[in-house]
N, C-alpha and C. Protein backbone atom coordinates (compact mmCIF):
# COMPACT_ATOMS: atom_id res chain seq x y z
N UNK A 1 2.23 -20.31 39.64
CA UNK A 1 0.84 -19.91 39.65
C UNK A 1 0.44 -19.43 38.25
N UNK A 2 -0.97 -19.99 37.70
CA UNK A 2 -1.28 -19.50 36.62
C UNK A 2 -1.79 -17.76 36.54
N UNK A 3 -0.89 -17.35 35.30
CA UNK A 3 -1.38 -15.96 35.74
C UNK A 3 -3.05 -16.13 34.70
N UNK A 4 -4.01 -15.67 34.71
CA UNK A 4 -5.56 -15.80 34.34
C UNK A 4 -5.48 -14.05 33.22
N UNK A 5 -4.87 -12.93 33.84
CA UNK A 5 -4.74 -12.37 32.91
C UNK A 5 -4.37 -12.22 31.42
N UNK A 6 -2.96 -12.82 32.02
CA UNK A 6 -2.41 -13.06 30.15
C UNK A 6 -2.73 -13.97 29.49
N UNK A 7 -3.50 -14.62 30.31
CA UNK A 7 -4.13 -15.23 28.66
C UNK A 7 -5.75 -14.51 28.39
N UNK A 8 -6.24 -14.33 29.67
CA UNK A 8 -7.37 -13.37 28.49
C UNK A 8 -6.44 -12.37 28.06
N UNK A 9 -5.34 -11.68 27.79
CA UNK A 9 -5.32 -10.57 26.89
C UNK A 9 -4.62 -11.45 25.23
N UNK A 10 -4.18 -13.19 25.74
CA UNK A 10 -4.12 -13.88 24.49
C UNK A 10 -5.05 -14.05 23.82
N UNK A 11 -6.16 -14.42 24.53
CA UNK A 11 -7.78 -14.55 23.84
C UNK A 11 -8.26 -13.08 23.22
N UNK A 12 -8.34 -12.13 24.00
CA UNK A 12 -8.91 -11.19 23.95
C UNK A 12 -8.45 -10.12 22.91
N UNK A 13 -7.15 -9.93 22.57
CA UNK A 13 -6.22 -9.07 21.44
C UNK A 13 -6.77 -9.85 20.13
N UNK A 14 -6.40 -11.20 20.24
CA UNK A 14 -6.55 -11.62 18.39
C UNK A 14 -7.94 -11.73 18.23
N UNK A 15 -8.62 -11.64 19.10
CA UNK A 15 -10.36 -11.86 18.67
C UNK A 15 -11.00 -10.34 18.58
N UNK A 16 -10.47 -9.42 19.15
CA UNK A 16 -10.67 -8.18 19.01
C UNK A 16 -10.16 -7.48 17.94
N UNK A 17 -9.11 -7.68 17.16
CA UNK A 17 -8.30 -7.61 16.54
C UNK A 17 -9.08 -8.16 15.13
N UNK A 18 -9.46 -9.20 15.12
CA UNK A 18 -9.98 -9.98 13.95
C UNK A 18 -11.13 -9.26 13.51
N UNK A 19 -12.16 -9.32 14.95
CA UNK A 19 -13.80 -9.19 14.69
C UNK A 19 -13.38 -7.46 13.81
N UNK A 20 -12.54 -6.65 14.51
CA UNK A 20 -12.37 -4.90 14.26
C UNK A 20 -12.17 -5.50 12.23
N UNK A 21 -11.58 -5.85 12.36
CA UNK A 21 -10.59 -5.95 10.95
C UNK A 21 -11.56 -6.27 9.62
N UNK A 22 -12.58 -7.66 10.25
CA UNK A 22 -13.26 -7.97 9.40
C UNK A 22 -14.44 -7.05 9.09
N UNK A 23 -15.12 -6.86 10.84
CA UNK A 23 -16.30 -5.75 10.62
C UNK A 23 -15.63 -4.53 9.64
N UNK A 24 -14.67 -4.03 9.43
CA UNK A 24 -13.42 -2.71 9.04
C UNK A 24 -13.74 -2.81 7.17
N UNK A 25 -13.65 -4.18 7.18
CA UNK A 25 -13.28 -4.19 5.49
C UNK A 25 -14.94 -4.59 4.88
N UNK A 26 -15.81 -5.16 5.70
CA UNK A 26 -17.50 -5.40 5.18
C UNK A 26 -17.97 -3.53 5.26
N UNK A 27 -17.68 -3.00 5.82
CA UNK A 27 -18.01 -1.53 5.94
C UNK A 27 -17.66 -0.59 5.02
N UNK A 28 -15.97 -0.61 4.79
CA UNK A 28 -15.42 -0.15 3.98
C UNK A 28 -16.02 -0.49 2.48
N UNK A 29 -16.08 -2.27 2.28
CA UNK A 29 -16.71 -2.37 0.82
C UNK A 29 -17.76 -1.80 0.62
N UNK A 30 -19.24 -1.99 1.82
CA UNK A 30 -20.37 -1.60 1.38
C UNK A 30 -20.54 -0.43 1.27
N UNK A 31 -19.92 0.38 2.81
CA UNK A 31 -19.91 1.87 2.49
C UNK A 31 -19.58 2.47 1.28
N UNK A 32 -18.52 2.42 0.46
CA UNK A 32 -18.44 3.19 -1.02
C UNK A 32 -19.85 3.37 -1.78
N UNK A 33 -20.60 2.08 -1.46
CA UNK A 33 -22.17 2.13 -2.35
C UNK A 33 -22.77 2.85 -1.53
N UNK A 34 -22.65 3.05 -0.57
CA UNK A 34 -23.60 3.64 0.81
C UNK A 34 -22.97 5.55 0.20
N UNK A 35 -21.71 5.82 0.25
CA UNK A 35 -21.40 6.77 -0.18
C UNK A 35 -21.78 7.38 -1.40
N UNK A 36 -21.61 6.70 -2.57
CA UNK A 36 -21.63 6.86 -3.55
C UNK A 36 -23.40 7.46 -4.37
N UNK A 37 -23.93 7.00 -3.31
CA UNK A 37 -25.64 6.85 -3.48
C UNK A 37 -25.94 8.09 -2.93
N UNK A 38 -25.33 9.35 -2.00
CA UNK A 38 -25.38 10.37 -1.54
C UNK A 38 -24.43 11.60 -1.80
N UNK A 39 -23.35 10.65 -2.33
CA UNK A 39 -22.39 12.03 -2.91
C UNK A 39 -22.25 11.49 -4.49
N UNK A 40 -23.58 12.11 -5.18
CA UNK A 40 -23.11 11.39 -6.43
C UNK A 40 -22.64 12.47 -7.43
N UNK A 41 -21.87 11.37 -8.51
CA UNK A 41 -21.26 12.05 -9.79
C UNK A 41 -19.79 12.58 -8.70
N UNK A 42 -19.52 12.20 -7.84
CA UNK A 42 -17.99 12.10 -7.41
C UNK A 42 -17.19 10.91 -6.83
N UNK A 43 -17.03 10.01 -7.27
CA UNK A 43 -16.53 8.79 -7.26
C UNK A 43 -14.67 9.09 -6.39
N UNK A 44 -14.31 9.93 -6.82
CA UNK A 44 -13.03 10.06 -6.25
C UNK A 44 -13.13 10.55 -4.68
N UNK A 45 -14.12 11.61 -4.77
CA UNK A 45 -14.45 12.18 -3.36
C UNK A 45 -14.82 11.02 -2.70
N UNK A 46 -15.71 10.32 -2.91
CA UNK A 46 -16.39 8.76 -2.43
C UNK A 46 -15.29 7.95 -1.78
N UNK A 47 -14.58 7.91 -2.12
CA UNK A 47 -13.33 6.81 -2.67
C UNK A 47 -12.16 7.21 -1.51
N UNK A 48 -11.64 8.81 -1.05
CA UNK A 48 -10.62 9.67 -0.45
C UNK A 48 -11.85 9.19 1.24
N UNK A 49 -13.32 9.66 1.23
CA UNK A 49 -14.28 9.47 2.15
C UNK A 49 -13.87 8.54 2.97
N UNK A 50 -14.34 7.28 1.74
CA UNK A 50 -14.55 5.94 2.42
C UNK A 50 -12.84 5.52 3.53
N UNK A 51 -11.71 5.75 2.40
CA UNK A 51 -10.50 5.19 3.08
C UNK A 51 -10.27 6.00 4.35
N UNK A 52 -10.55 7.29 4.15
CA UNK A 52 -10.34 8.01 5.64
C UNK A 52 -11.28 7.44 6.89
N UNK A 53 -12.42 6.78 6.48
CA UNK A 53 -13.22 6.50 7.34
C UNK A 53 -13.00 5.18 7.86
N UNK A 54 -12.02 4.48 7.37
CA UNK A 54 -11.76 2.85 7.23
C UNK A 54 -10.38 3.21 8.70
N UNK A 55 -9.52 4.50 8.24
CA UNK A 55 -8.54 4.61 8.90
C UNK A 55 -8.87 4.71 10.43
N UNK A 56 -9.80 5.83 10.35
CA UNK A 56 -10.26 6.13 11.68
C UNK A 56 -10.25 5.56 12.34
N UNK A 57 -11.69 4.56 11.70
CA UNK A 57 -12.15 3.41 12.30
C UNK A 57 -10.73 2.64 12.72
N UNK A 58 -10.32 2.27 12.00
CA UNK A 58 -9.26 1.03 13.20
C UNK A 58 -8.47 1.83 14.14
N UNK A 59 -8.04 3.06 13.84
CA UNK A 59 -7.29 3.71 14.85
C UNK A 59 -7.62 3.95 15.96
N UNK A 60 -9.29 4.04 16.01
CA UNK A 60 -10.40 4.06 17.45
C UNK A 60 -10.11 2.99 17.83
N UNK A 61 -10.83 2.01 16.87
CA UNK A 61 -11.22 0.85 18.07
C UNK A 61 -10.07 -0.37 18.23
N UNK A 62 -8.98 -0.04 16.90
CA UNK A 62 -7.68 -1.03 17.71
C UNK A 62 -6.73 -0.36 18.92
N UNK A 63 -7.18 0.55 19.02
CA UNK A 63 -6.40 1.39 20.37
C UNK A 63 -7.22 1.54 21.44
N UNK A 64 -8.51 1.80 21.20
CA UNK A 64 -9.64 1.22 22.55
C UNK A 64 -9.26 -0.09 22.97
N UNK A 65 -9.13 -1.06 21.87
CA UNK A 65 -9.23 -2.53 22.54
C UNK A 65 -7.74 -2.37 23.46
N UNK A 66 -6.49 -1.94 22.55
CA UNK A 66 -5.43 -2.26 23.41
C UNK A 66 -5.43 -1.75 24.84
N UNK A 67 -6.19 -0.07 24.68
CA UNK A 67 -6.20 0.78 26.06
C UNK A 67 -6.99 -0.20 27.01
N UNK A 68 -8.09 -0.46 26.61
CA UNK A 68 -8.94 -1.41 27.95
C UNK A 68 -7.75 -2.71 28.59
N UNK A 69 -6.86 -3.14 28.39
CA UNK A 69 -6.58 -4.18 28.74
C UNK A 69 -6.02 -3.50 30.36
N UNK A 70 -5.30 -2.06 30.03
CA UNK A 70 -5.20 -1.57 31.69
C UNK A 70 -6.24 -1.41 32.68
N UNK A 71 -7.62 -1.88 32.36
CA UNK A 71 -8.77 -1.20 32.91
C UNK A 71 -9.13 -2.51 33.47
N UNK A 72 -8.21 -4.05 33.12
CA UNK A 72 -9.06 -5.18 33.61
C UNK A 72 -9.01 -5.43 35.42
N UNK A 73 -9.85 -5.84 35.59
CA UNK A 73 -9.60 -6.79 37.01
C UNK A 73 -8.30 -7.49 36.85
N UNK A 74 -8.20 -8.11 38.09
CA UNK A 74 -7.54 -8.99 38.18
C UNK A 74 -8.09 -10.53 38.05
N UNK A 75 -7.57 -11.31 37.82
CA UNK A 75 -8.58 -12.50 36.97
C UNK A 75 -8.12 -13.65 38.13
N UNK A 76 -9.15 -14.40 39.35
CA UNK A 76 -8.74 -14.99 39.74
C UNK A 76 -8.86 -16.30 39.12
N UNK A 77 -10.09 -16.82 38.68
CA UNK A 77 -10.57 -18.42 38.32
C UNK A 77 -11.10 -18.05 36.79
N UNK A 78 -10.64 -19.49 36.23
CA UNK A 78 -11.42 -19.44 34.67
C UNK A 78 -13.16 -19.30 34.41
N UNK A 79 -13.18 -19.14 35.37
CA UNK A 79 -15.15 -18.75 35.66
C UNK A 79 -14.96 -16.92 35.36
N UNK A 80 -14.16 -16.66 35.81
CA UNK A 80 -14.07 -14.78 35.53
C UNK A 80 -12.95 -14.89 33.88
N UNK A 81 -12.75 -15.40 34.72
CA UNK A 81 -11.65 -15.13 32.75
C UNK A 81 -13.02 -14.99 31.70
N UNK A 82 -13.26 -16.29 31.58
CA UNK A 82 -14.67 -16.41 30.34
C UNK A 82 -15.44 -15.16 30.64
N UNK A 83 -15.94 -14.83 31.86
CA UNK A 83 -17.17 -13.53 31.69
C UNK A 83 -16.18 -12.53 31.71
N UNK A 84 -14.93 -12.00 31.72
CA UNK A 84 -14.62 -10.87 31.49
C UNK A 84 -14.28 -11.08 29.65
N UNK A 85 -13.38 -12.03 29.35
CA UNK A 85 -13.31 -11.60 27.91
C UNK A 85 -14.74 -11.63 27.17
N UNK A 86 -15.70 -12.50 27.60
CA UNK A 86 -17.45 -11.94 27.09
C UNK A 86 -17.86 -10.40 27.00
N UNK A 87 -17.52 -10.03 28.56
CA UNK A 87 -17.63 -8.42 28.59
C UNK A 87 -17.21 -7.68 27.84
N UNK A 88 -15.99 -8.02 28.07
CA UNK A 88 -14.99 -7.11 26.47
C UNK A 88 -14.90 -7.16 25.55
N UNK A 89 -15.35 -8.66 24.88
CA UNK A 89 -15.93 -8.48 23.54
C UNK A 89 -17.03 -8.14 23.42
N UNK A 90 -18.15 -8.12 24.12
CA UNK A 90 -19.48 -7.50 23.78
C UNK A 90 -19.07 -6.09 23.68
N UNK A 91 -18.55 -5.42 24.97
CA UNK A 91 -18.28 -3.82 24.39
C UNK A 91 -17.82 -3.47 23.50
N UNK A 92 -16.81 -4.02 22.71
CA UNK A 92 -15.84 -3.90 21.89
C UNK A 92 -16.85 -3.95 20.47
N UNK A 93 -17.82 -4.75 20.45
CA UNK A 93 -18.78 -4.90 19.62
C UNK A 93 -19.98 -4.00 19.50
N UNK A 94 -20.40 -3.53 20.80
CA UNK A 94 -21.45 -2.15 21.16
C UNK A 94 -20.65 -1.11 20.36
N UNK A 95 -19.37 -1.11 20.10
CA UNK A 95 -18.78 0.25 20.46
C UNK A 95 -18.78 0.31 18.93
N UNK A 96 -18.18 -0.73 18.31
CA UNK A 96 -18.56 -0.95 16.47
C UNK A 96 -19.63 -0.15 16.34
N UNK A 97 -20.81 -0.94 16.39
CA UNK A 97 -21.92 -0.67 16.05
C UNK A 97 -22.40 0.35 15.95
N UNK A 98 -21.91 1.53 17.33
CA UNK A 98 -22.26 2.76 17.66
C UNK A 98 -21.81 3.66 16.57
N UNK A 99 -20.39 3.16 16.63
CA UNK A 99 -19.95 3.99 15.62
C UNK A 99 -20.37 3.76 14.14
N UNK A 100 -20.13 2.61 13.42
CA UNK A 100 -20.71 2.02 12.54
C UNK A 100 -21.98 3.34 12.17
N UNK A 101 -22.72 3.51 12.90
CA UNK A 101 -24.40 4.12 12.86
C UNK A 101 -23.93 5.90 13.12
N UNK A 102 -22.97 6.24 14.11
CA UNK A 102 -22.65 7.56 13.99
C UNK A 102 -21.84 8.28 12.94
N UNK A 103 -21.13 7.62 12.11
CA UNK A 103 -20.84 7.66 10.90
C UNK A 103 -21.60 7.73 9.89
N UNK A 104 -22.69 6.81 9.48
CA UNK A 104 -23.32 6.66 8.91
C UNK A 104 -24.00 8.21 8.62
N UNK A 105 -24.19 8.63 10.01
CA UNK A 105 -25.44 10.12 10.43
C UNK A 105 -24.38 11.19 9.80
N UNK A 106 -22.94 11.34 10.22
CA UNK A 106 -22.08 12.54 9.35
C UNK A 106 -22.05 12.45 8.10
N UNK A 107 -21.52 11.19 7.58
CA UNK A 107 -21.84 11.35 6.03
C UNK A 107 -22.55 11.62 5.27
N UNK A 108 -23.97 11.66 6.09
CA UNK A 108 -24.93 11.83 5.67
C UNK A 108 -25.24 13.32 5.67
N UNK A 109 -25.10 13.61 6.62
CA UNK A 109 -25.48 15.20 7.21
C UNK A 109 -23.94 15.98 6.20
N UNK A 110 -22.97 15.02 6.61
CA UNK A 110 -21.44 16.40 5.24
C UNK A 110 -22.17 15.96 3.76
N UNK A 111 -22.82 14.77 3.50
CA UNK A 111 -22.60 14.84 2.11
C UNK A 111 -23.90 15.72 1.60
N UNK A 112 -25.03 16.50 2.19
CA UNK A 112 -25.68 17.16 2.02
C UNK A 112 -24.82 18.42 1.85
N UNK A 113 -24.06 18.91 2.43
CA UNK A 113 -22.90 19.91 2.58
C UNK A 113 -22.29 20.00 0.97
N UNK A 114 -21.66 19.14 0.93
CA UNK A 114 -20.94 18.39 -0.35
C UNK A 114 -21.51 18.73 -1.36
N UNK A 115 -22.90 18.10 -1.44
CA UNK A 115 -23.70 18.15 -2.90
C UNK A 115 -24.02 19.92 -2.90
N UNK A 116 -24.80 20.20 -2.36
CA UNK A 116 -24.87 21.75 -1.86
C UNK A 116 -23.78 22.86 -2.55
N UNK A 117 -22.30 22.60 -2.16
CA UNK A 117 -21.18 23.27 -3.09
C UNK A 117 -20.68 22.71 -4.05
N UNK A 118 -21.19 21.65 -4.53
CA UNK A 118 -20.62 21.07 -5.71
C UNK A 118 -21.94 21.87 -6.71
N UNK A 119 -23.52 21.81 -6.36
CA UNK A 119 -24.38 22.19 -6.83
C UNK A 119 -24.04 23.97 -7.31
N UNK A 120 -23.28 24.74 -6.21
CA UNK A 120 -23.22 25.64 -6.66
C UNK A 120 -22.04 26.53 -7.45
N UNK A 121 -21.05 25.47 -7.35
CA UNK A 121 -19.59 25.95 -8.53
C UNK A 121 -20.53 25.67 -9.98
């Protein structure tokens, strides 16, 4: 009997895996300018920011993706296979994004912090 699970978690790991990795490193590059434009005249601070934020990031969402795979159905026909790995990559992609944008709001809100005590040494 075909098992329908393991292969969506064949489909579903390297495409989750990829989309995290690539969205990971377009963020990481742009963010430094995104950083750099709010914490300025500290390039190193920018720099320690960005990589901690790169780390995070995969440590969330490559361990979300792996944790969801205990959360699946059971997969009877390739009609559910396709709409569940859809499902899970769309969330997996909501969940980017969210974060992507809630990040965006701390750095923003610490690097006011930042400039603030750098302004006053």
């Amino acid at each position: 009997m075909l098992n329908y699970n393991l292969i969506g978690y064949a489909i579903y790991l390297p495409l989750t895996f990829y989309i995290t990795i690539v969205v990971g490193k377009i963020c990481h590059t742009n963010g430094e300018y995104y950083l750099l434009g709010i914490i300025q005249g500290h390039p190193e601070i920018v720099k320690n920011i960005n990589n901690l934020l790169l780390v995070g990031y995969y440590l969330l969402n490559l361990g979300y993706a792996a944790a969801t795979l205990s959360y699946w159905p059971s997969i009877l026909d390739l009609n559910q296979l396709i709409g569940i790995i859809g499902l899970k990559l769309g969330q997996i992609i909501l969940l980017l994004g969210v974060i992507h944008y809630i990040n965006m709001l701390v750095t923003y809100l610490f690097s006011k912090r930042i400039n603030k005590t750098i302004k006053n040494k």
